[in-house]
N, C-alpha and C. Protein backbone atom coordinates (compact mmCIF):
# COMPACT_ATOMS: atom_id res chain seq x y z
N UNK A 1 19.59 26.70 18.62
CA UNK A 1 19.66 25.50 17.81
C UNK A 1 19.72 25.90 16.33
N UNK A 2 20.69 25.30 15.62
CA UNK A 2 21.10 25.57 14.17
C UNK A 2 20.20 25.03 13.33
N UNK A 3 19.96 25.45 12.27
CA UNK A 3 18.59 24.72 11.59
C UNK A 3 19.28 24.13 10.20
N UNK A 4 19.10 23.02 10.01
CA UNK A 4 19.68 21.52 9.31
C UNK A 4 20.14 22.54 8.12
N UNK A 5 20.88 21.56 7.37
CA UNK A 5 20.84 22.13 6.03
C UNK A 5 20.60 21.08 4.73
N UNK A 6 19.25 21.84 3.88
CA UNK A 6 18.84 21.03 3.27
C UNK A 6 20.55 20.77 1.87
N UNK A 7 20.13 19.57 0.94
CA UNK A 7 20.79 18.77 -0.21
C UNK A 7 19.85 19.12 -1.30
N UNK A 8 19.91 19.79 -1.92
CA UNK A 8 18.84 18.92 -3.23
C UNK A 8 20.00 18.89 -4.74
N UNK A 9 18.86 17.91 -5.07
CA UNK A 9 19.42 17.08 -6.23
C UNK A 9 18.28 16.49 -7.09
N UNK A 10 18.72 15.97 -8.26
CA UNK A 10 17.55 15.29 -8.73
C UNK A 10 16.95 13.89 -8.27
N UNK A 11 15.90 14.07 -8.46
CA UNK A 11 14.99 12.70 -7.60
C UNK A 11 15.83 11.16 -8.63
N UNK A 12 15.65 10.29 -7.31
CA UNK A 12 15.86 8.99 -7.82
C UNK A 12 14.64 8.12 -8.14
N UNK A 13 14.82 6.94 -8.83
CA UNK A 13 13.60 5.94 -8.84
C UNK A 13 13.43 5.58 -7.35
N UNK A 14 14.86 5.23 -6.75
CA UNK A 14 14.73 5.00 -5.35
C UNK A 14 14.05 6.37 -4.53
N UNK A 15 13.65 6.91 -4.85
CA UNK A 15 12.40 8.07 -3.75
C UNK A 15 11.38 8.21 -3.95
N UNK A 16 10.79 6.97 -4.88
CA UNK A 16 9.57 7.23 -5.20
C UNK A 16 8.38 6.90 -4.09
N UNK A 17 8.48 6.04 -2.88
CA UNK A 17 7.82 5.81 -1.91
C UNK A 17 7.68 7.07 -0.88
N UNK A 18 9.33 7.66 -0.88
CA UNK A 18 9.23 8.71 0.08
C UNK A 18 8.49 9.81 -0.11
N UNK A 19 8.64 10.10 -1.85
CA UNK A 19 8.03 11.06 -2.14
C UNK A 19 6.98 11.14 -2.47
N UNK A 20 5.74 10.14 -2.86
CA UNK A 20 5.07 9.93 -2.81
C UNK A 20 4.06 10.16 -1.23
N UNK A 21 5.06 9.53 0.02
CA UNK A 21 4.12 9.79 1.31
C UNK A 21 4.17 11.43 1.36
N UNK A 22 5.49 12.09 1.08
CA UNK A 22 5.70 13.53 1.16
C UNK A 22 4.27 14.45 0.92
N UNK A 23 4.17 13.64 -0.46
CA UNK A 23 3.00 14.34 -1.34
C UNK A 23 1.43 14.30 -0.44
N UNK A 24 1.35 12.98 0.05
CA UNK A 24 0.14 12.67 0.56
C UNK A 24 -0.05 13.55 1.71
N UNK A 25 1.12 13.59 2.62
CA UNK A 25 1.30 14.09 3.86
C UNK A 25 1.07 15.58 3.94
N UNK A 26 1.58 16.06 2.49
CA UNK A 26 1.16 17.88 2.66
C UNK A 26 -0.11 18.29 1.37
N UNK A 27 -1.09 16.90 1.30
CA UNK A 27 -2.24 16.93 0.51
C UNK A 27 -2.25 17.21 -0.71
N UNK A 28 -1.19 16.55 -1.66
CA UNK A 28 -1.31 17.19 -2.24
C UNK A 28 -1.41 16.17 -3.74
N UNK A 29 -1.94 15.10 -3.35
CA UNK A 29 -2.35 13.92 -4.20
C UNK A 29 -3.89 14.33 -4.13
N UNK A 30 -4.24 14.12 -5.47
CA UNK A 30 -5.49 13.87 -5.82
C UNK A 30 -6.39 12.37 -6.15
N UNK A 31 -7.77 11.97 -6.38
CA UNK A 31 -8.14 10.64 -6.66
C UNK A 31 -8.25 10.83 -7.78
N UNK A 32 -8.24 11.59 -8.62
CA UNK A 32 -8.07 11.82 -10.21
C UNK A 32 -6.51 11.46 -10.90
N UNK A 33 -5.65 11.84 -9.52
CA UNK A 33 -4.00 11.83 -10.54
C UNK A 33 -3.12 10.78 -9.68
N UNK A 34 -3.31 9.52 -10.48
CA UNK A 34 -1.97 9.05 -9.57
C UNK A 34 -0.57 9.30 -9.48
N UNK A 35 0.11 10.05 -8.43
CA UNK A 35 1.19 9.96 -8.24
C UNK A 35 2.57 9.32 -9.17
N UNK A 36 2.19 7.97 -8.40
CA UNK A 36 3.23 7.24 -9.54
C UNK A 36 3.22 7.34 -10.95
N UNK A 37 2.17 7.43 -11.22
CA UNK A 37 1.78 7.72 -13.11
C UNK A 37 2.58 9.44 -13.53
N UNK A 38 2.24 10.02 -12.50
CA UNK A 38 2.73 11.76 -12.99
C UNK A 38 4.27 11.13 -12.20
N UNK A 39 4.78 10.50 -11.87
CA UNK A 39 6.60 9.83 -11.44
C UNK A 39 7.13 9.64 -12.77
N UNK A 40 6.40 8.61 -13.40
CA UNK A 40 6.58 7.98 -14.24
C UNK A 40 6.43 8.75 -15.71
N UNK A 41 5.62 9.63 -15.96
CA UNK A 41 5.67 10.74 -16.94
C UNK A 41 6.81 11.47 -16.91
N UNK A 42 6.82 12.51 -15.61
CA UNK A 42 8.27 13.16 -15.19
C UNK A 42 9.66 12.53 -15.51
N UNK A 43 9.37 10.89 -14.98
CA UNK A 43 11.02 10.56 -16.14
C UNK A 43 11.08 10.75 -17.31
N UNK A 44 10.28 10.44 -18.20
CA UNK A 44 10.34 10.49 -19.68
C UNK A 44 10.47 11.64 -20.47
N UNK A 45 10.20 13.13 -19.32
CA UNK A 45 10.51 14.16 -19.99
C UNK A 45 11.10 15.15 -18.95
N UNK A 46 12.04 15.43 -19.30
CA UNK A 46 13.14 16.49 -18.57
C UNK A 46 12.92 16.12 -16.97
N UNK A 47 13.53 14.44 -16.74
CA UNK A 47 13.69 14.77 -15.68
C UNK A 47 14.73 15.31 -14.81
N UNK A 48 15.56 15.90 -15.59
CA UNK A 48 16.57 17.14 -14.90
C UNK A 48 16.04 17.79 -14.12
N UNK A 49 14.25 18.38 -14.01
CA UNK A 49 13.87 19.02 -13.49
C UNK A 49 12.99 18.67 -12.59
N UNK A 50 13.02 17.47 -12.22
CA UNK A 50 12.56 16.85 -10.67
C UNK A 50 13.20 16.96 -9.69
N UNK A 51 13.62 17.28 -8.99
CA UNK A 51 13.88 17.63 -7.53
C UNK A 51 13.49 16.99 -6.24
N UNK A 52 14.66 16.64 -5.34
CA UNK A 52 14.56 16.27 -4.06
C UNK A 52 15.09 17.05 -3.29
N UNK A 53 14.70 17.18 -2.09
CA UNK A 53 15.29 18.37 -1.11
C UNK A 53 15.59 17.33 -0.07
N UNK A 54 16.81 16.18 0.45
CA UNK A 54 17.39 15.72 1.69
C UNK A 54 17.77 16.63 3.14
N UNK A 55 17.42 16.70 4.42
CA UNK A 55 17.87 16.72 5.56
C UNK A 55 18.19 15.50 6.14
N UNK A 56 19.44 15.00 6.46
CA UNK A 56 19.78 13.78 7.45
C UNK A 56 19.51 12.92 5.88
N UNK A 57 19.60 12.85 5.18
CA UNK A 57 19.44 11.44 4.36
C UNK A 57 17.90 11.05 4.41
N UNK A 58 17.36 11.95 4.69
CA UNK A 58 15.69 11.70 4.35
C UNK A 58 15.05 12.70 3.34
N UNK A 59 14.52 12.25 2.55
CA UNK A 59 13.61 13.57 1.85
C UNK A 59 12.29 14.33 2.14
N UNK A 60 13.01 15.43 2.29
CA UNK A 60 11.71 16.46 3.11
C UNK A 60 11.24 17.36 2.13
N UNK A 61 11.47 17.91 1.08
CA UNK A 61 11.13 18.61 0.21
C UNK A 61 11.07 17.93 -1.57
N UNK A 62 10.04 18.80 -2.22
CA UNK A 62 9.99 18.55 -3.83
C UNK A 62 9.76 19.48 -4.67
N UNK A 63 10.08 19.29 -5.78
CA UNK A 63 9.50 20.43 -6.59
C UNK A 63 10.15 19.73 -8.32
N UNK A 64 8.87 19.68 -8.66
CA UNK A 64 8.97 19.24 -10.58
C UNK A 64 8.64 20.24 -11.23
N UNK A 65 9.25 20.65 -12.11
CA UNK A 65 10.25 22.02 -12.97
C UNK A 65 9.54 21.35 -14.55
N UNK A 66 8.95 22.04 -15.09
CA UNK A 66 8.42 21.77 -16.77
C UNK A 66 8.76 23.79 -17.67
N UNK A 67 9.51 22.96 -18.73
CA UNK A 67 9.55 24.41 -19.59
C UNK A 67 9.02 23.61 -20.91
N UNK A 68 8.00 24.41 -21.43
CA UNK A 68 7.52 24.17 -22.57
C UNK A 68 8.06 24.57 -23.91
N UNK A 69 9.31 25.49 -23.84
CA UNK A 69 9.57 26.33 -24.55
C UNK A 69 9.22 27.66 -24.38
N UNK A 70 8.06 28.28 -23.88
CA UNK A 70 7.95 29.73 -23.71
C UNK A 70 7.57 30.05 -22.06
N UNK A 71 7.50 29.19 -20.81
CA UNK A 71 7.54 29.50 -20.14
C UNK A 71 7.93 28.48 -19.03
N UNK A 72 8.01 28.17 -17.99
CA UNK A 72 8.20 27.51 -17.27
C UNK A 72 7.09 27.05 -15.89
N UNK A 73 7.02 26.10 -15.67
CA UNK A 73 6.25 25.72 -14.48
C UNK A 73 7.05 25.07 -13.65
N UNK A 74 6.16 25.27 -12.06
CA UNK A 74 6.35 24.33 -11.04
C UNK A 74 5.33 23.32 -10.73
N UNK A 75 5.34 22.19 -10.63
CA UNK A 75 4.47 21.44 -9.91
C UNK A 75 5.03 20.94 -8.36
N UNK A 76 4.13 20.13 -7.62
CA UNK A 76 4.49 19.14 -6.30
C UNK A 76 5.52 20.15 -5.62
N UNK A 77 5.23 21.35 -5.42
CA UNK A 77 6.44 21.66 -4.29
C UNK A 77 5.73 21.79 -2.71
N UNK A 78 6.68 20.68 -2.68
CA UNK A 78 6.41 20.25 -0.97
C UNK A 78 7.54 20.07 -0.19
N UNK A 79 6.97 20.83 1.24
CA UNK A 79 7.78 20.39 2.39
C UNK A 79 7.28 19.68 3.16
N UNK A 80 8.20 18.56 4.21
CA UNK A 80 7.23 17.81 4.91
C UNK A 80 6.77 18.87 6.14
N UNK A 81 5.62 19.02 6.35
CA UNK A 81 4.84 19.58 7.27
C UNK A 81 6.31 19.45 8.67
N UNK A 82 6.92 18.90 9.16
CA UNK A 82 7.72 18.82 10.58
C UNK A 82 8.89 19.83 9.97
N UNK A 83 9.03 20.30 8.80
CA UNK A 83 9.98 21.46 7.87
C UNK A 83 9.08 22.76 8.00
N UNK A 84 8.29 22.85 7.85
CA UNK A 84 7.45 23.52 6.70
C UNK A 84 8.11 25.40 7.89
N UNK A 85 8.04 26.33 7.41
CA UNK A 85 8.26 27.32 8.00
C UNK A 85 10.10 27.27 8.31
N UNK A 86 11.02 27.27 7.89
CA UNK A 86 12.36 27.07 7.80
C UNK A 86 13.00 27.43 6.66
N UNK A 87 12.34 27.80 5.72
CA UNK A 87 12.70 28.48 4.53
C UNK A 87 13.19 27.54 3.23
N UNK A 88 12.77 26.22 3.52
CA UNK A 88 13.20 24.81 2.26
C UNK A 88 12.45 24.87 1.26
N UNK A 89 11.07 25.94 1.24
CA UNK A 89 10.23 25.50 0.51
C UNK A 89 11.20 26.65 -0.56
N UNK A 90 10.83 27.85 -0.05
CA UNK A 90 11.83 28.89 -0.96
C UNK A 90 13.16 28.60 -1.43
N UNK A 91 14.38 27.67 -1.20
CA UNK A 91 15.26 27.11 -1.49
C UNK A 91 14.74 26.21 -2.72
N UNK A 92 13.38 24.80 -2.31
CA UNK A 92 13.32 24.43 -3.69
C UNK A 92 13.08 25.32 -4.83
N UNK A 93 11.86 26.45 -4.53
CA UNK A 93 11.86 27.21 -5.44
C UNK A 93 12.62 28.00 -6.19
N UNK A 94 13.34 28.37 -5.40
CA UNK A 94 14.74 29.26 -6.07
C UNK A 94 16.03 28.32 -7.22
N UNK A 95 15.88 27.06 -6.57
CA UNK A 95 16.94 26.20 -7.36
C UNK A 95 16.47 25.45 -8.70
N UNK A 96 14.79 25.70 -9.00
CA UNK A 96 13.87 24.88 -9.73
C UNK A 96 13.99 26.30 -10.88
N UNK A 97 13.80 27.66 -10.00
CA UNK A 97 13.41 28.78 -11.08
C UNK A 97 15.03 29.07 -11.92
N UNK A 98 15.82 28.40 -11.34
CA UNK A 98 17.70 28.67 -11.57
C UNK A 98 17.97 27.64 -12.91
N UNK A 99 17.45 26.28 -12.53
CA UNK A 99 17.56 25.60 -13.81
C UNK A 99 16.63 25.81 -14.87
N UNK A 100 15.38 26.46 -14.67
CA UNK A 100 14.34 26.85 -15.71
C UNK A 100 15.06 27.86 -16.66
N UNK A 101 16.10 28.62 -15.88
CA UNK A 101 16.16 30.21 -16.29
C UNK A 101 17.75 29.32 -17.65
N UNK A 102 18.19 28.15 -16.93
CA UNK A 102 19.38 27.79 -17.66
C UNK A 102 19.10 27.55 -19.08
């Protein structure tokens, strides 16, 4: 059996539910940080560097990309747990560290 092939692209307003359960689903929401609030920050600054990872027209992967000027970060990189071990997580990472490096 051939193993899917992920899409990524930058996140829409329309994925904010999906990605949001994404987040919850691989723990990785806190009761200190709401989600939607760090959504809603991420647009207002480079969101070039938000990321969705699609299989089948669903979103299974994430990863939010911040350069400060002297270095770069990742936040939220997630696969959905029914992915996880398939190599998507290293794909977001590699395509997040590609636009950092641009």
């Amino acid at each position: 059996m051939s193993q899917p092939t992920m899409h990524i692209r930058p996140f829409d307003v329309s994925d904010t539910e999906a990605v949001v359960q994404l987040w919850q689903a691989t723990g990785l929401t806190r009761p200190w940080n709401d989600p939607y609030r760090d959504i809603e920050r991420k647009l207002r600054v480079q969101p070039e560097l938000f990321l969705v990872g699609e299989v089948q027209g669903s979103v299974i992967a994430t990863a939010m990309a911040g350069y400060d000027g002297h270095r770069g970060w990742i936040y939220y990189l997630a696969v959905d747990p029914s992915h996880q071990g398939a190599g998507f997580g290293r794909q977001m990472l590699a395509h997040a560290e590609g636009l950092l490096l641009e």
